[in-house]
C-alpha atoms as a PDB file:
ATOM      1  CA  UNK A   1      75.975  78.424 102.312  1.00  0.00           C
ATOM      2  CA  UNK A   2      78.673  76.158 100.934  1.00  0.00           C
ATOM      3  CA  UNK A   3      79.935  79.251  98.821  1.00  0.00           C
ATOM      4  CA  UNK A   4      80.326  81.319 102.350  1.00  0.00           C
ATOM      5  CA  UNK A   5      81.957  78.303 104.103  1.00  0.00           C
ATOM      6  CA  UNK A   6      84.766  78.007 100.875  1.00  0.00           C
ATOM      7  CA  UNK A   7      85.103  81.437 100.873  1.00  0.00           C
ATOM      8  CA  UNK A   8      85.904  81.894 104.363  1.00  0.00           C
ATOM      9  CA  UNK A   9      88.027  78.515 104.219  1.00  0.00           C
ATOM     10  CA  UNK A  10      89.880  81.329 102.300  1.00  0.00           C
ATOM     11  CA  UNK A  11      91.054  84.004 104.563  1.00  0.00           C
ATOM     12  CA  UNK A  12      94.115  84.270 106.746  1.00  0.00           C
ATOM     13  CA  UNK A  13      94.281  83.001 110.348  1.00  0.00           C
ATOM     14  CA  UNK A  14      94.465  86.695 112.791  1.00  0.00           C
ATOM     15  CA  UNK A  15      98.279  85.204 113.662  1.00  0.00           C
ATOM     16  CA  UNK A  16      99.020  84.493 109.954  1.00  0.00           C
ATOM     17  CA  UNK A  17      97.697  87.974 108.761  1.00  0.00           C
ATOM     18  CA  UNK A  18      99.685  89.155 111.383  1.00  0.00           C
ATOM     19  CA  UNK A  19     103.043  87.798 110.209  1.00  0.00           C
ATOM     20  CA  UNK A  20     101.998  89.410 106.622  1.00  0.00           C
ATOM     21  CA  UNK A  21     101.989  92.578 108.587  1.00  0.00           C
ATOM     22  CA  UNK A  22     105.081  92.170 109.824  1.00  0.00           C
ATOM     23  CA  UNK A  23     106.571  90.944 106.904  1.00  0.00           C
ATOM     24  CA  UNK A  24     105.452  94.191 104.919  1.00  0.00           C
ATOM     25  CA  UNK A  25     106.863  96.722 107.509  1.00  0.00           C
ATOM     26  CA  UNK A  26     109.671  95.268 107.346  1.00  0.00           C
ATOM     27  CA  UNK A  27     110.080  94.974 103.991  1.00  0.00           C
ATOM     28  CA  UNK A  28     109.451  98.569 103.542  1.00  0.00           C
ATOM     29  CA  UNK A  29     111.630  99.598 106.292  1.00  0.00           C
ATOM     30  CA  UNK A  30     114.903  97.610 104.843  1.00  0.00           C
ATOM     31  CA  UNK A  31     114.680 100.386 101.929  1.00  0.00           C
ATOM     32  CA  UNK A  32     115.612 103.047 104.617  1.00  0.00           C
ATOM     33  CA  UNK A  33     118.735 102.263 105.599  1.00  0.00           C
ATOM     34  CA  UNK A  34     119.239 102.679 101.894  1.00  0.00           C
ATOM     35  CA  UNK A  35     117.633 106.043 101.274  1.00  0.00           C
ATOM     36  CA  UNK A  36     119.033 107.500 104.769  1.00  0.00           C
ATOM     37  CA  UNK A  37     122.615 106.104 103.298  1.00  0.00           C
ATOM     38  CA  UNK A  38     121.964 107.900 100.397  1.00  0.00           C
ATOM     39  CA  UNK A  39     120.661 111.138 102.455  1.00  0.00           C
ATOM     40  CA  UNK A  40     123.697 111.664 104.429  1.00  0.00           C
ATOM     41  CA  UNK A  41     125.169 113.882 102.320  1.00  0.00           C
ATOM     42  CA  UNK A  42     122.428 115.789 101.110  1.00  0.00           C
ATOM     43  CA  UNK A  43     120.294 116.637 104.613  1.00  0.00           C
ATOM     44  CA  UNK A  44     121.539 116.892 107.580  1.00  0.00           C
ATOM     45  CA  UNK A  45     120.033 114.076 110.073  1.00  0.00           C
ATOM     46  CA  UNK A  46     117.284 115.875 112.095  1.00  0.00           C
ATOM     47  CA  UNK A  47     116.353 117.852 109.353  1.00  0.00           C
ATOM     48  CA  UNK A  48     115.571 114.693 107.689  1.00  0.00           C
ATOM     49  CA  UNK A  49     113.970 113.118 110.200  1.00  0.00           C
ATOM     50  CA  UNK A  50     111.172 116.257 110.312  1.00  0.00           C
ATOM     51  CA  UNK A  51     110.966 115.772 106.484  1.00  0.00           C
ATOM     52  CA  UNK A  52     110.175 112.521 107.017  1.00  0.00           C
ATOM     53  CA  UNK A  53     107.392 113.100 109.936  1.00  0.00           C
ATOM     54  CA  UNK A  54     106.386 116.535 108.448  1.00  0.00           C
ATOM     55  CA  UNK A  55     105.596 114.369 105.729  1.00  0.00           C
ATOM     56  CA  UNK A  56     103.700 111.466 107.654  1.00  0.00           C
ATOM     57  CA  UNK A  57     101.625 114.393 109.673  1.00  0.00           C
ATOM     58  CA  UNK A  58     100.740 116.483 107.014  1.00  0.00           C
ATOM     59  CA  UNK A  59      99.164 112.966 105.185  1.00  0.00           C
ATOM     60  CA  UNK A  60      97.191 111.678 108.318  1.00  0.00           C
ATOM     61  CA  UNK A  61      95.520 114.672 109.920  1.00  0.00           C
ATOM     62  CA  UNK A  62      92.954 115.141 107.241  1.00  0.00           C
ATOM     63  CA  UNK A  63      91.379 111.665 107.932  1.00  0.00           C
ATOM     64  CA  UNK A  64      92.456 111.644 111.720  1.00  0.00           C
ATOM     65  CA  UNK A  65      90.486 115.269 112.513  1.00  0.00           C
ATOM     66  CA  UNK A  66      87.040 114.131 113.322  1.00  0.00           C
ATOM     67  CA  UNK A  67      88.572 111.431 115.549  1.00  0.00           C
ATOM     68  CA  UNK A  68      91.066 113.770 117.064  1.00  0.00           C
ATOM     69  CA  UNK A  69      87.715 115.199 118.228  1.00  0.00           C
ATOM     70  CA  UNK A  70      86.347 112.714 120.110  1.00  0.00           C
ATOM     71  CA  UNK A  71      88.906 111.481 121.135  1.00  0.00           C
ATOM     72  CA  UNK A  72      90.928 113.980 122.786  1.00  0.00           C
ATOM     73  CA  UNK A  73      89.779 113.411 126.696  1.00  0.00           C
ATOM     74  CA  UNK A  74      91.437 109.884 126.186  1.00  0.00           C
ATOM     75  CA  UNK A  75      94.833 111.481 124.707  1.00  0.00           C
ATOM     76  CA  UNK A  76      94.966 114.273 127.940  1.00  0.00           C
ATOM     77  CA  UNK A  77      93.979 110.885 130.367  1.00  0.00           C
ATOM     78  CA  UNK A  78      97.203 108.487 129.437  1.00  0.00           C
ATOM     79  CA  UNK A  79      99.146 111.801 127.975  1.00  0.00           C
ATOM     80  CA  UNK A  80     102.066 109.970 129.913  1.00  0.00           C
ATOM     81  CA  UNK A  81     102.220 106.981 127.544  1.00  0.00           C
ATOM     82  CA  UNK A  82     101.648 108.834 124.371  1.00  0.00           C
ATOM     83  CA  UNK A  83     104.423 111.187 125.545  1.00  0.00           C
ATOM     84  CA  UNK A  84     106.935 108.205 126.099  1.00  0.00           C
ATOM     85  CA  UNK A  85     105.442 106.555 122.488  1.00  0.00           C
ATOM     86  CA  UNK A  86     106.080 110.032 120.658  1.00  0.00           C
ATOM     87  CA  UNK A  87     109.575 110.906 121.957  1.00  0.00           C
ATOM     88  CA  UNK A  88     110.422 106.856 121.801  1.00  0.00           C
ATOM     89  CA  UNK A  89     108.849 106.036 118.403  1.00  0.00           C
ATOM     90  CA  UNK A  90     108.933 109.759 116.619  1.00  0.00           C
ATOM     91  CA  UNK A  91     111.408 111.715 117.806  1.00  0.00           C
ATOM     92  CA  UNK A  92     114.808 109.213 118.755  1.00  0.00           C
ATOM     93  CA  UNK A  93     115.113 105.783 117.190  1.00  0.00           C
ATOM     94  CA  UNK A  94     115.331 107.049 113.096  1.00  0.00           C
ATOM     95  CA  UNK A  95     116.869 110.193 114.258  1.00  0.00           C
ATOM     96  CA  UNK A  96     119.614 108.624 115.992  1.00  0.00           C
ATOM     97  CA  UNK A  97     120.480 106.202 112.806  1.00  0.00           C
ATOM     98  CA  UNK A  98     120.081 109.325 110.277  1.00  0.00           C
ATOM     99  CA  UNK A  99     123.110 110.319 112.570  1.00  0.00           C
ATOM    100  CA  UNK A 100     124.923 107.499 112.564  1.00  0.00           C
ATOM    101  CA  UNK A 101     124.781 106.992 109.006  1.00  0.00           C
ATOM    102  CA  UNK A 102     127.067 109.982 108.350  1.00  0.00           C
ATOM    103  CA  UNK A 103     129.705 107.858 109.810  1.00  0.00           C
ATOM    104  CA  UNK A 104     128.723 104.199 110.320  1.00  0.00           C
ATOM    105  CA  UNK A 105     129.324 102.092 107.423  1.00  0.00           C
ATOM    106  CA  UNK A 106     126.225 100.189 105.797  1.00  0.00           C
ATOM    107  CA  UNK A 107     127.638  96.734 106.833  1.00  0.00           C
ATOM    108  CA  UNK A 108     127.477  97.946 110.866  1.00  0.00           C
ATOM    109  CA  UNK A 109     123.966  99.079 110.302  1.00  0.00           C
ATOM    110  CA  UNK A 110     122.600  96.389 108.945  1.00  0.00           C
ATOM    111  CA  UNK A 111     124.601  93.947 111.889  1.00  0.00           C
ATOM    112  CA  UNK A 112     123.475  96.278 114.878  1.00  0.00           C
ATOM    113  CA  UNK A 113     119.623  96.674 113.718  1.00  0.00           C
ATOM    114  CA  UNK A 114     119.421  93.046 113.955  1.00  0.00           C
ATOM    115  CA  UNK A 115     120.158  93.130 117.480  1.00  0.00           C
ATOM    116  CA  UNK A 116     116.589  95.068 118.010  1.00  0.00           C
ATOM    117  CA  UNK A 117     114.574  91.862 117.848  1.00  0.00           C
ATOM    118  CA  UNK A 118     117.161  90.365 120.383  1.00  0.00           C
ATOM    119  CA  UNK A 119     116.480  93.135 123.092  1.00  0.00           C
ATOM    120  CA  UNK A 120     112.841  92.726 122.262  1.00  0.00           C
ATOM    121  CA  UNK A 121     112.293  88.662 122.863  1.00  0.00           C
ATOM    122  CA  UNK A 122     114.230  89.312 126.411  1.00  0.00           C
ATOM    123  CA  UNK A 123     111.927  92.693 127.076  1.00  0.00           C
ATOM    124  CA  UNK A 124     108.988  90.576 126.227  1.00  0.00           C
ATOM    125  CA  UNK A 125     109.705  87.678 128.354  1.00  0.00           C
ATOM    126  CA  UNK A 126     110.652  89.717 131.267  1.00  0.00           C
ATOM    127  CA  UNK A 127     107.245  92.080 130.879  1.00  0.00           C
ATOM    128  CA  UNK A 128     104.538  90.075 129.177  1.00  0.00           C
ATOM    129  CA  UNK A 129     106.220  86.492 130.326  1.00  0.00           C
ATOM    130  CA  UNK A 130     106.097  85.405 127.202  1.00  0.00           C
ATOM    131  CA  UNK A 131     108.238  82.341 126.691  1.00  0.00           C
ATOM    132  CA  UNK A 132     111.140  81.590 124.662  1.00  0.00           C
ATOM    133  CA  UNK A 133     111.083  77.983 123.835  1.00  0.00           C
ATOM    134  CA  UNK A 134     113.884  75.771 122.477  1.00  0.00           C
ATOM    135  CA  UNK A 135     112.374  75.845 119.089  1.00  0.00           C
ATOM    136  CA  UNK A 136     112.296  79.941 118.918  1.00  0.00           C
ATOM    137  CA  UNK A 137     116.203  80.268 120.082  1.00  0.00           C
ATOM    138  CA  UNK A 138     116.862  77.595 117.278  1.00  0.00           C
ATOM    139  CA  UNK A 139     115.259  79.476 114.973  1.00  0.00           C
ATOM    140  CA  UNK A 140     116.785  82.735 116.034  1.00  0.00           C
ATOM    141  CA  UNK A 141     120.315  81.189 115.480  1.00  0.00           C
ATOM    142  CA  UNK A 142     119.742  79.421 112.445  1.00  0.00           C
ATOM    143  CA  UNK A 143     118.228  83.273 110.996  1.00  0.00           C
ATOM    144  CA  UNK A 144     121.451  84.843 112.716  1.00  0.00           C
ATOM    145  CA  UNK A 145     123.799  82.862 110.466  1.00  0.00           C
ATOM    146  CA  UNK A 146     122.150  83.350 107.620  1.00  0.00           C
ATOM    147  CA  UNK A 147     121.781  87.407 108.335  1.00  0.00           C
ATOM    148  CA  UNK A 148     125.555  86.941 109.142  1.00  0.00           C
ATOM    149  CA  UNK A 149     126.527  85.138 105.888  1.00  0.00           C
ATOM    150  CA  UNK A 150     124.434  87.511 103.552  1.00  0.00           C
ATOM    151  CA  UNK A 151     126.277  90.612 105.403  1.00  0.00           C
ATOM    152  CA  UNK A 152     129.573  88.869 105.299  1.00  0.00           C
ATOM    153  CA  UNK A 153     129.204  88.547 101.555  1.00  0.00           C
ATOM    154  CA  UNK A 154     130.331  84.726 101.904  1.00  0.00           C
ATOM    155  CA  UNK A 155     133.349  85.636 103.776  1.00  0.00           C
ATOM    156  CA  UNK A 156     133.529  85.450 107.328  1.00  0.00           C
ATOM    157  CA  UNK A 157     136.905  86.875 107.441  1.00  0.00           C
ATOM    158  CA  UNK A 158     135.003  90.496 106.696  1.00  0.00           C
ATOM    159  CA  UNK A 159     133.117  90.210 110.221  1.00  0.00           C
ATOM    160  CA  UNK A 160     136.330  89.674 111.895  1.00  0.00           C
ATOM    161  CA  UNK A 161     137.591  92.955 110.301  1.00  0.00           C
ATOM    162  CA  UNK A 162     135.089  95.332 112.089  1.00  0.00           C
ATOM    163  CA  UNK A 163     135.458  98.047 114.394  1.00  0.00           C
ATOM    164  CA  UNK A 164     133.004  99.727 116.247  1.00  0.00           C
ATOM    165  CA  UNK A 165     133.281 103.019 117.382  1.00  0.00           C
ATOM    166  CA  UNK A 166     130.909 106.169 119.305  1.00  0.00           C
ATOM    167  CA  UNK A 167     128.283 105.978 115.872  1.00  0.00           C
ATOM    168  CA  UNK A 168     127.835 102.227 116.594  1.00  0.00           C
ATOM    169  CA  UNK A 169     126.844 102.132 120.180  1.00  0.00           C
ATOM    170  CA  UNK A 170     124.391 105.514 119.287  1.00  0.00           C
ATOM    171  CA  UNK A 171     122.963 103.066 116.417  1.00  0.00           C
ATOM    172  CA  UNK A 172     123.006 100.293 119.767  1.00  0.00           C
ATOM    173  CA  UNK A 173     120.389 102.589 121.590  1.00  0.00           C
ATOM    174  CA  UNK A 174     118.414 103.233 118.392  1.00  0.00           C
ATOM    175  CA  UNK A 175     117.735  99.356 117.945  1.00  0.00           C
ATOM    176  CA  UNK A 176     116.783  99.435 121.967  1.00  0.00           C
ATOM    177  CA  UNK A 177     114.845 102.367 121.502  1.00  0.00           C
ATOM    178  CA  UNK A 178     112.807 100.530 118.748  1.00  0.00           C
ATOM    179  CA  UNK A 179     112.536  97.504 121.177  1.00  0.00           C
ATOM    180  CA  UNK A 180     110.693  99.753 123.473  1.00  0.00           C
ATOM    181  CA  UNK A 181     108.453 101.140 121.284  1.00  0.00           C
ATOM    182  CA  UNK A 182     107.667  97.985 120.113  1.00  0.00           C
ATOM    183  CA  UNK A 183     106.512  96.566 123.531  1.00  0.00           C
ATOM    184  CA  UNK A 184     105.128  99.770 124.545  1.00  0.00           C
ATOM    185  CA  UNK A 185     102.389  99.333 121.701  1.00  0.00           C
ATOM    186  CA  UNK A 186     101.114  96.029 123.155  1.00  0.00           C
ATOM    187  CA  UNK A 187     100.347  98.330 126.154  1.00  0.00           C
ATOM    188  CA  UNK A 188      98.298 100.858 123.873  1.00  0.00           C
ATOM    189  CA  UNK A 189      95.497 102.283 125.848  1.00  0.00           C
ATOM    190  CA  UNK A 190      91.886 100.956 124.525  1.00  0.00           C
ATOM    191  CA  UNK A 191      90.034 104.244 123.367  1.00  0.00           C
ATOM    192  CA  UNK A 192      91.859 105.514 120.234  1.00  0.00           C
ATOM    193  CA  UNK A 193      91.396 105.068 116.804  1.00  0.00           C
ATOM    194  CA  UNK A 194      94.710 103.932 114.800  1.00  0.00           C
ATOM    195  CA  UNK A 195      94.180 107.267 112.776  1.00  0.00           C
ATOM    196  CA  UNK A 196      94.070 109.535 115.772  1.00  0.00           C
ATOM    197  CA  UNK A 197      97.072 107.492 117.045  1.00  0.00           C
ATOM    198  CA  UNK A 198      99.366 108.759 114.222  1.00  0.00           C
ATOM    199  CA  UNK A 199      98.117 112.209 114.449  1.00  0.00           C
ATOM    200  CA  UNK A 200      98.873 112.218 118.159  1.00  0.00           C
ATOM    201  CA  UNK A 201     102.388 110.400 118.114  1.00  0.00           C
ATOM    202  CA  UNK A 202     103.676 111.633 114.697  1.00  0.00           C
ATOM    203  CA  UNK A 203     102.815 115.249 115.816  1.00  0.00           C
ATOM    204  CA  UNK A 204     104.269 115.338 119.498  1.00  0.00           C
ATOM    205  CA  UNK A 205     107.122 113.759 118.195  1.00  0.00           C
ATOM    206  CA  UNK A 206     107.745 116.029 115.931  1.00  0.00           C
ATOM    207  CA  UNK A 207     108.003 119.231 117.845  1.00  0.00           C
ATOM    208  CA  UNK A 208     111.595 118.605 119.770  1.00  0.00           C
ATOM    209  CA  UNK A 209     112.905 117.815 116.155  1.00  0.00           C
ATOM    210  CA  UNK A 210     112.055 121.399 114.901  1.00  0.00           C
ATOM    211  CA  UNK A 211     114.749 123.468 117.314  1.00  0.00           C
ATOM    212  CA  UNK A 212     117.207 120.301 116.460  1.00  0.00           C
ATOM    213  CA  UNK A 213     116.597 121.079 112.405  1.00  0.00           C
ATOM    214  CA  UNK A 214     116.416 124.745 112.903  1.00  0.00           C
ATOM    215  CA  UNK A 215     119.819 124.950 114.961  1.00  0.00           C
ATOM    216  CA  UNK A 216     121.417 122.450 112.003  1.00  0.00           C
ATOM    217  CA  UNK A 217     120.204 124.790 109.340  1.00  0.00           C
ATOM    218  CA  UNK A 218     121.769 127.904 111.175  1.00  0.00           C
ATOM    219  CA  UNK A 219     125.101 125.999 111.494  1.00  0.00           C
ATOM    220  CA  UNK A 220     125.547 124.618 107.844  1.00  0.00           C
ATOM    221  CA  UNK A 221     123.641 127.033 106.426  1.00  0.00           C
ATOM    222  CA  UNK A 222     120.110 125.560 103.892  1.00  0.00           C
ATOM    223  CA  UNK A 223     120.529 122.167 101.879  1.00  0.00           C
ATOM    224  CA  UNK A 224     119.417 122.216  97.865  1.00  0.00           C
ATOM    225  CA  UNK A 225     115.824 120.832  98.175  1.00  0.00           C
ATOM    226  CA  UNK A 226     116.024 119.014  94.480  1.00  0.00           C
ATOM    227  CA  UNK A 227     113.069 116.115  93.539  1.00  0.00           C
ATOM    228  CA  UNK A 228     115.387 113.109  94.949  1.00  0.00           C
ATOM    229  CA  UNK A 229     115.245 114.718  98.211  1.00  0.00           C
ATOM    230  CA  UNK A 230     111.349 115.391  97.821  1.00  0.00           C
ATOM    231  CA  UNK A 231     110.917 111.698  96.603  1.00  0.00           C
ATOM    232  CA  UNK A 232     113.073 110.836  99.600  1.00  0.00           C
ATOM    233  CA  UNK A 233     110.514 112.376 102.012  1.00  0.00           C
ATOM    234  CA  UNK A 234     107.553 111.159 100.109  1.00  0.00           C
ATOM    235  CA  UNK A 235     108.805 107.663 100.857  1.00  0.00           C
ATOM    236  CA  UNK A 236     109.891 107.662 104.652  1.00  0.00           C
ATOM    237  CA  UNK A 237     106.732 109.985 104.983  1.00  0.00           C
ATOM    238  CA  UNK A 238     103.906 108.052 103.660  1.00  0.00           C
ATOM    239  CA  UNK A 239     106.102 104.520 103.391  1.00  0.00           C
ATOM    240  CA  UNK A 240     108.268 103.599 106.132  1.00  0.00           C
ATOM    241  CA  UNK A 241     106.326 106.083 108.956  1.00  0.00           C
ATOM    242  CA  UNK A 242     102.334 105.814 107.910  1.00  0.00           C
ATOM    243  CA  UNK A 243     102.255 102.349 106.188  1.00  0.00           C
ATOM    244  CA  UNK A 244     104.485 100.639 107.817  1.00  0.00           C
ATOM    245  CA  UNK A 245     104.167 101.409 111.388  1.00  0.00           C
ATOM    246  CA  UNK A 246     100.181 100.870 110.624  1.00  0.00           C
ATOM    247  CA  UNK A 247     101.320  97.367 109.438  1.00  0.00           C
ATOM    248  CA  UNK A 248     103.784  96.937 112.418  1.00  0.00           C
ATOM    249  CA  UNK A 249     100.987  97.946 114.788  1.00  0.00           C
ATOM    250  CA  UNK A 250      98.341  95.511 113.420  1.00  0.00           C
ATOM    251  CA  UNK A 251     101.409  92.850 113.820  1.00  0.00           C
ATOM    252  CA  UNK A 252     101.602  93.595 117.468  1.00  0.00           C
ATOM    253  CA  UNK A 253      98.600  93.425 118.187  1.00  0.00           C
ATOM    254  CA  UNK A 254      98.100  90.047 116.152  1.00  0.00           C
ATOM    255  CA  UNK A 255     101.014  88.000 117.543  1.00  0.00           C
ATOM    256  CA  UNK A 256     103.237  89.983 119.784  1.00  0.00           C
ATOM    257  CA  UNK A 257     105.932  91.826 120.435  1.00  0.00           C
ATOM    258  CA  UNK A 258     108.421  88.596 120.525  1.00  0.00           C
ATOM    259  CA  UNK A 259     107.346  86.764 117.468  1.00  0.00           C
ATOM    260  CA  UNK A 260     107.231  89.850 115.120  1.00  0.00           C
ATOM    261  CA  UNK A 261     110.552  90.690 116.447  1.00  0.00           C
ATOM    262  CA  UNK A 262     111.800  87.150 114.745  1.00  0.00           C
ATOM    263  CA  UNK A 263     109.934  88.541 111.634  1.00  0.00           C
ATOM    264  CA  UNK A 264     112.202  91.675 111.730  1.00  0.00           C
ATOM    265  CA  UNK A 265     115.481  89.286 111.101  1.00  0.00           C
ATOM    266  CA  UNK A 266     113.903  89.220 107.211  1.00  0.00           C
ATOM    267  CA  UNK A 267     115.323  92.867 106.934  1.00  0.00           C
ATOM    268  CA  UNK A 268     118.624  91.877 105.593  1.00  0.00           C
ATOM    269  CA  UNK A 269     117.151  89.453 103.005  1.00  0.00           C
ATOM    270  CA  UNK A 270     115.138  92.210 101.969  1.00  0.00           C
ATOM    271  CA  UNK A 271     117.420  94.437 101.533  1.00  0.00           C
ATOM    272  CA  UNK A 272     119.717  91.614  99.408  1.00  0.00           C
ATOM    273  CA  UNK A 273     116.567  91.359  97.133  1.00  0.00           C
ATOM    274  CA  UNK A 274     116.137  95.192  96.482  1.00  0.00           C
ATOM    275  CA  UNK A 275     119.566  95.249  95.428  1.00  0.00           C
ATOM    276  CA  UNK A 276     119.363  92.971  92.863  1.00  0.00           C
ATOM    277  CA  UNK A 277     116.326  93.947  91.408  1.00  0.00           C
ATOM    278  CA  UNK A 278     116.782  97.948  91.616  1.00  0.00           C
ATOM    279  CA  UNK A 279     120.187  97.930  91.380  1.00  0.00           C
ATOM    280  CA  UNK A 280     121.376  95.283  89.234  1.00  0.00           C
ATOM    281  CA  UNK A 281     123.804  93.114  91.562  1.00  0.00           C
ATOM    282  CA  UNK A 282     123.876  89.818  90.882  1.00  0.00           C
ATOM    283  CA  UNK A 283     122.879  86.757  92.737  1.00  0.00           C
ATOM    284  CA  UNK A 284     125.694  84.790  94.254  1.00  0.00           C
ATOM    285  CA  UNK A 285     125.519  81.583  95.943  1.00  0.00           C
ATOM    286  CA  UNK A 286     125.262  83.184  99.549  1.00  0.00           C
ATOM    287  CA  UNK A 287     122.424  84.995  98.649  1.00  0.00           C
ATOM    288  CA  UNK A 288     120.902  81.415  98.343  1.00  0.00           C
ATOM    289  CA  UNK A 289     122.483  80.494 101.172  1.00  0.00           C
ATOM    290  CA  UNK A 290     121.549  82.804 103.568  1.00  0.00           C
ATOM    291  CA  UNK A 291     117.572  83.049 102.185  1.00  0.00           C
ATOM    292  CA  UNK A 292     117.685  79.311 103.111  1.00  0.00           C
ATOM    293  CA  UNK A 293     118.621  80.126 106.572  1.00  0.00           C
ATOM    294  CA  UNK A 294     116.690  83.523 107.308  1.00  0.00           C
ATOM    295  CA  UNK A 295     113.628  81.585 105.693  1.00  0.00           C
ATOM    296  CA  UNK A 296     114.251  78.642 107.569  1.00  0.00           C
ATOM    297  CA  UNK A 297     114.754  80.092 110.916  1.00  0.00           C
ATOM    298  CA  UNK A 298     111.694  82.655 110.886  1.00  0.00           C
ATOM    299  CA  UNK A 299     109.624  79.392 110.263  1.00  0.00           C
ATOM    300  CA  UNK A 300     110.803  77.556 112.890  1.00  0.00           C
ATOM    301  CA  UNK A 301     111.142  80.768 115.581  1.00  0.00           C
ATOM    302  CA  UNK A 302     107.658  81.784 114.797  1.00  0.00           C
ATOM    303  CA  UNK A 303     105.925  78.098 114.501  1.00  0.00           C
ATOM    304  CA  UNK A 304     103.578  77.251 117.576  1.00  0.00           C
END
């Protein structure tokens, strides 16, 4: 008995595995701004978007089949909601910033994604009621200067230097789009597996990005399909679609849409940290910096 009572002295806290959750989605998700960066060139943007889901489909319907099923007279009953979840989640938000990278520099994207958890805290408290305390805005504006600082690169001058132009405000209604989807989630029908889910959404989404891909193929004529690009779809396939909207989902469902929202503002960090481990940049004092205040804010904007 005492071995049963340590061991489960052991395990996470439902709220604290859900933080973990969040924390991995979004840790895997602050490598695709990178990759789609990297992309722009190669595939054009709804063409890499089905890549992506093509990708994430292909991997899940094997497993999701004998659910699929059973399950189907649920599906047809709220076909409404998984509708709104497929077009929202599948089909627009990652489209829309494949697009925009082509002409929205890498310091914009990272500043107007982290307005996504902003739309989502308001969304939340005007839906769900769910309160934004004194604590939670503190944190939220201690994390903000950090994020701000890290993008900056130490020198606030650069933020007063931007422009925004037609690709920033469609990157604006991908980070709203993404807000949606989050809070549509914590309205998920009971009666579907999390298998079935992804079958469902990752399929219906992808059928209004075929004619999109199709039309760009027949304009520009076929891209070179070379290993980068196939490890490119292996990753936003099976990484930042199956894994981590499975992780982002279990989040949601653990502590809400608001406080993983907070949890999202760890992006940029993440991102800071990938570069100087994959690609060799080296660590300045406002990388410091701002880890000290994204750290330091998520604790406090997420603590009860």
């Amino acid at each position: 008995m005492r071995s049963q009572s340590a061991g489960s002295g052991l395990l996470l806290s439902p709220k604290t595995q859900g933080a973990v959750f969040a924390l991995l989605a979004t840790a895997v998700w602050s490598a695709n701004f990178v990759v789609s960066r990297g992309m722009a060139d190669a595939v054009p943007p709804c063409t890499l978007a089905v890549g992506r889901w093509l990708t994430a489909f292909c991997a899940v319907l094997p497993f999701s089949l004998p659910a699929l099923k059973r399950e189907w007279p649920h599906f047809l009953e709220h076909w409404k909601y998984y509708l709104a979840v497929s077009l929202i989640g599948t089909s627009f938000f990652n489209t829309v910033i494949y697009i925009g990278a082509h002409s929205v520099p890498a310091l914009n994207m990272s500043l107007i994604a982290t307005s996504s958890p902003l739309f989502t805290i308001i969304l939340a408290r005007v839906f769900f009621e769910e309160a934004i305390t004194r604590l939670r805005l503190a944190g939220i504006a201690i994390a903000l200067a950090g994020i701000l600082l890290l993008m900056a690169k130490g020198e606030l001058a650069r933020l007063a230097a931007l422009s925004f132009g037609t690709g920033d405000l469609l990157l604006l209604s991908a980070a709203m789009g993404f807000s949606a989807y989050t809070l549509l989630l914590r309205k998920r029908p009971a009666g579907s597996s999390q298998s079935a889910f992804f079958a469902v959404t990752f399929g219906v989404g992808l059928l209004p990005l075929l004619p999109l891909s199709f039309w760009e193929i027949s304009q520009a004529g076929p891209f070179r399909f070379t290993m980068g690009i196939a490890g490119a779809f292996l990753y936003m396939g099976l990484g930042a679609s199956l894994f981590s909207f499975w992780c982002w989902t279990r989040a949601i469902s653990a502590i809400g849409p608001a406080k993983a929202a907070v949890i999202y503002y760890s992006m940029p960090l993440f991102a800071g940290l990938q570069a100087v481990i994959f690609l060799g940049e080296p660590v300045r004092w406002f990388h410091l910096a701002s880890s000290a205040l994204i750290l330091g804010g998520l604790f406090l904007a997420t603590k009860e």
